[in-house]
C-alpha atoms as a PDB file:
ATOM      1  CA  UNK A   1     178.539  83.105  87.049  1.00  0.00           C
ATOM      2  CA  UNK A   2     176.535  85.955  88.256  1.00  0.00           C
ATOM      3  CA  UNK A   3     175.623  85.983  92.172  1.00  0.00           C
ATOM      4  CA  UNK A   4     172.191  87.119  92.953  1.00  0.00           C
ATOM      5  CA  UNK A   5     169.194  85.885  94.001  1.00  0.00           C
ATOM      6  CA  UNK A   6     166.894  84.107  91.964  1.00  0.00           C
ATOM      7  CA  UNK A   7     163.629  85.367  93.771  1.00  0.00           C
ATOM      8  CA  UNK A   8     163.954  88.241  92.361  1.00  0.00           C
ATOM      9  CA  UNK A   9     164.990  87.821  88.500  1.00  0.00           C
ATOM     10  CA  UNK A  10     164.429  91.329  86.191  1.00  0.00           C
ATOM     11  CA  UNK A  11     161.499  89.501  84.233  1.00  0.00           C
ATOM     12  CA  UNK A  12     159.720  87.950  87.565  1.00  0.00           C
ATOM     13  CA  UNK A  13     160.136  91.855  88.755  1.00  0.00           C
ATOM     14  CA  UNK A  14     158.102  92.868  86.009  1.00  0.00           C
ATOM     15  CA  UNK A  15     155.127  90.420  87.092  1.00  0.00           C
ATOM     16  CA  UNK A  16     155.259  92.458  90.172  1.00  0.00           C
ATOM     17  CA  UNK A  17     152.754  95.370  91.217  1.00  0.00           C
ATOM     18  CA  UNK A  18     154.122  98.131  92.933  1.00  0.00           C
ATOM     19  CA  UNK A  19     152.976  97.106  96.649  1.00  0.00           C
ATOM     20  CA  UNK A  20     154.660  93.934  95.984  1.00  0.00           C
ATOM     21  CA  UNK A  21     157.797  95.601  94.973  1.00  0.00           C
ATOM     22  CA  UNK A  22     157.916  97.701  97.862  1.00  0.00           C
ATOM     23  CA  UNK A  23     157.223  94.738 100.092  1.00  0.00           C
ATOM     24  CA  UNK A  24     160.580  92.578  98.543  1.00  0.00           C
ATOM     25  CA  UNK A  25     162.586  96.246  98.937  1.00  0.00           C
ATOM     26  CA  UNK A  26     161.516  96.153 102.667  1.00  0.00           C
ATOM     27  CA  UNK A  27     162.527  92.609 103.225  1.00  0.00           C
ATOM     28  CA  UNK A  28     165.781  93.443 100.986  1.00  0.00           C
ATOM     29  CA  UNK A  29     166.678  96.203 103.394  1.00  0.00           C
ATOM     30  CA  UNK A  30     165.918  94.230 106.284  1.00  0.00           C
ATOM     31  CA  UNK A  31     168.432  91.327 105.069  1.00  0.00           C
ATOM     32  CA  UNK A  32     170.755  94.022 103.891  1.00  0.00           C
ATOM     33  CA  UNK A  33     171.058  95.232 107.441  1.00  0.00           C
ATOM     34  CA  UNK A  34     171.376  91.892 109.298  1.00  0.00           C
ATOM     35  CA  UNK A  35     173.974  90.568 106.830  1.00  0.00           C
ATOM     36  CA  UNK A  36     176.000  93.914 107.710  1.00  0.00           C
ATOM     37  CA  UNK A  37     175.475  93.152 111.527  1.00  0.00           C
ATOM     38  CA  UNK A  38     176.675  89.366 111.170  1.00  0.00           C
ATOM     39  CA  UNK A  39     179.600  91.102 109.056  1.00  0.00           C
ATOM     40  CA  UNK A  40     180.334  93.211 112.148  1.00  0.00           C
ATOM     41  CA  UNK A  41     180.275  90.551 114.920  1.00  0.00           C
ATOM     42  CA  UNK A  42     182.062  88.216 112.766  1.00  0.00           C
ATOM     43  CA  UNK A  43     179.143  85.713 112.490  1.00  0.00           C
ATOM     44  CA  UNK A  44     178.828  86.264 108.601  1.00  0.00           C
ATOM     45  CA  UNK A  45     179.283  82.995 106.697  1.00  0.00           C
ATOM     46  CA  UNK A  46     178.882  84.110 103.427  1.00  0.00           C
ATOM     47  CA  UNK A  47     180.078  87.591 101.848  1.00  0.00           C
ATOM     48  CA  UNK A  48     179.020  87.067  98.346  1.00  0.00           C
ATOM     49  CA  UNK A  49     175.348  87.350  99.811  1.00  0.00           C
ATOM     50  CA  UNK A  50     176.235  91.207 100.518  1.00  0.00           C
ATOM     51  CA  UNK A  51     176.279  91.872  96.785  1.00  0.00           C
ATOM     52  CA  UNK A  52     173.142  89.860  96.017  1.00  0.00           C
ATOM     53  CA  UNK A  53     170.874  91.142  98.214  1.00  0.00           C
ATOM     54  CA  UNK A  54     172.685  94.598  97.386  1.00  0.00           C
ATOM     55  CA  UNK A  55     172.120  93.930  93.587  1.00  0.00           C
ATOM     56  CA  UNK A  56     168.386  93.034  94.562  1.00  0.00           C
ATOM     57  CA  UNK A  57     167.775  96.293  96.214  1.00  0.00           C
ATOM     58  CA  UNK A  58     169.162  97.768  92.996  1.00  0.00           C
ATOM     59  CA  UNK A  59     166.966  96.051  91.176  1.00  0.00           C
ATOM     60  CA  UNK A  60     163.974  96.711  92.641  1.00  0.00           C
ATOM     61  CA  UNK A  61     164.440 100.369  92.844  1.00  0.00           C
ATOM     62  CA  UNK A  62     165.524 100.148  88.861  1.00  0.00           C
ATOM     63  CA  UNK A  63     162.016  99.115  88.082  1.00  0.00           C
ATOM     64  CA  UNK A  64     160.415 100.947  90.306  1.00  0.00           C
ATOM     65  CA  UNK A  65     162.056 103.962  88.751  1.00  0.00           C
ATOM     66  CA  UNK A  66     161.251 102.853  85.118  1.00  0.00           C
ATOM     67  CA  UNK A  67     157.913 102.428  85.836  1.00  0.00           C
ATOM     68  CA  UNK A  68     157.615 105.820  86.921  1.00  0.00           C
ATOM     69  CA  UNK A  69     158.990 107.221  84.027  1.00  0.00           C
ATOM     70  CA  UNK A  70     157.069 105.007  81.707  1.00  0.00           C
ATOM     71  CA  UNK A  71     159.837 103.017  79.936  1.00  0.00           C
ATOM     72  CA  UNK A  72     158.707  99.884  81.977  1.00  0.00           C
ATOM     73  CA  UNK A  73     155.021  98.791  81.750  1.00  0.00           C
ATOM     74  CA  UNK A  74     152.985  98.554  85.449  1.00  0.00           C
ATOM     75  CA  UNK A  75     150.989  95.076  85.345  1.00  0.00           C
ATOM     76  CA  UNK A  76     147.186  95.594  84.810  1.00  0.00           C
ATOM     77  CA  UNK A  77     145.768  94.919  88.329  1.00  0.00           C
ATOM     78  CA  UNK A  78     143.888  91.486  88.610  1.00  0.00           C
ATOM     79  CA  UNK A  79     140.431  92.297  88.736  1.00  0.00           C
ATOM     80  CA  UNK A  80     137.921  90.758  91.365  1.00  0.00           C
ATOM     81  CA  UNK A  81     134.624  90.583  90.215  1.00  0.00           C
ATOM     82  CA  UNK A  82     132.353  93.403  91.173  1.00  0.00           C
ATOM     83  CA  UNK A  83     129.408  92.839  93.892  1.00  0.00           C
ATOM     84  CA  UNK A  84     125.987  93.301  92.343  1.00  0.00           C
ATOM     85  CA  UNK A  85     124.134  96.940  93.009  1.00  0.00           C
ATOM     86  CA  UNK A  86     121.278  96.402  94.888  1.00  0.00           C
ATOM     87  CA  UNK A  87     118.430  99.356  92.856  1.00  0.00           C
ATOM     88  CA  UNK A  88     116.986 101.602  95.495  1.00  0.00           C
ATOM     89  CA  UNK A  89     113.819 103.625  94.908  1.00  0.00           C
ATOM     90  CA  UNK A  90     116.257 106.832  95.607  1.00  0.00           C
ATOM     91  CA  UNK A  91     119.147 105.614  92.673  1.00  0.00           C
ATOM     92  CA  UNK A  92     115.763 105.189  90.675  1.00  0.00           C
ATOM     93  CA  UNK A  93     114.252 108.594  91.447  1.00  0.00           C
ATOM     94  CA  UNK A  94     117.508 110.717  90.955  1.00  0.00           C
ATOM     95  CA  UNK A  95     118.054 109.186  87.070  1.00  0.00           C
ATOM     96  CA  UNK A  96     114.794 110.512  85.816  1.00  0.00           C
ATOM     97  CA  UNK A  97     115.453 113.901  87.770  1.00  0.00           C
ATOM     98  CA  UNK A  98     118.594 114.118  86.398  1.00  0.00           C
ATOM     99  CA  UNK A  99     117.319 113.351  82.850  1.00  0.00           C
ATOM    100  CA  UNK A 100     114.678 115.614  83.392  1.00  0.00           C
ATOM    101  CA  UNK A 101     117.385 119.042  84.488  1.00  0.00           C
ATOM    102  CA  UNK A 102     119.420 118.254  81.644  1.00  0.00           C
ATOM    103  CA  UNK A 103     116.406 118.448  78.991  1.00  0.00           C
ATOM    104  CA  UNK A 104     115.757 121.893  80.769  1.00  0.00           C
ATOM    105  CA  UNK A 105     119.305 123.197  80.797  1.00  0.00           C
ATOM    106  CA  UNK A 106     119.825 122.327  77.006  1.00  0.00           C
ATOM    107  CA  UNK A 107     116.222 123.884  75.955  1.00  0.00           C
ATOM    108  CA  UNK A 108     117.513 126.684  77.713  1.00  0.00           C
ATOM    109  CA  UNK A 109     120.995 127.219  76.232  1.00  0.00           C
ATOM    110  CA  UNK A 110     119.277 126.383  72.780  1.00  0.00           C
ATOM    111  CA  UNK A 111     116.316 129.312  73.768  1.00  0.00           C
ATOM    112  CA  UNK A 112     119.317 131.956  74.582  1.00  0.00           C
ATOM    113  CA  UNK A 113     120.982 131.049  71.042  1.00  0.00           C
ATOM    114  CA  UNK A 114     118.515 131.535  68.785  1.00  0.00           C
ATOM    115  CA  UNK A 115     117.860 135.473  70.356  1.00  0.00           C
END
């Protein structure tokens, strides 16, 4: 029987982006270090949840790791659904102008080729 916590399995850690990892690593720590304060004082009522939230931390940092390296895949973000562009007369004028500087720079380079 293997102690840990089910929160956060291996495959429910690969559902996870990376702010969301380093969120459950923060909390991790943060349990890590009051379980080691209630082991101090005494107060601790169970020791087996040392290693768990130990083995969690390892965990987390294990896919973090992989994930840098590219051996574990990063979830594709969710995407939210873009806000329409509102056309302006300026987004309108600069297309054609830009259209226009390109014609002109490749009659140009084409011009200087053919001498």
């Amino acid at each position: 029987m293997a102690i840990g916590s089910k929160e956060l399995a291996p495959d429910e850690l690969d559902t996870f982006e990376d702010e969301r990892l380093i969120d459950e690593l923060k909390k991790a720590k943060e349990e890590l270090f009051n379980l080691r304060f209630q082991s101090a004082t005494g107060q601790l009522d169970s020791h087996g949840r040392l290693r768990a939230v130990k083995r969690d931390i390892a965990r987390v940092y294990t896919v973090i790791r992989e994930r840098e390296l590219g051996i574990r895949a990063t979830p594709a973000p969710v995407e939210v659904a873009p806000k329409a562009a509102k056309k302006t007369k300026k987004t309108e004028e600069v297309a054609p102008a830009a259209a226009e500087s390109a014609a002109v720079d490749t009659a140009a380079t084409s011009a200087e080729e053919k001498k």
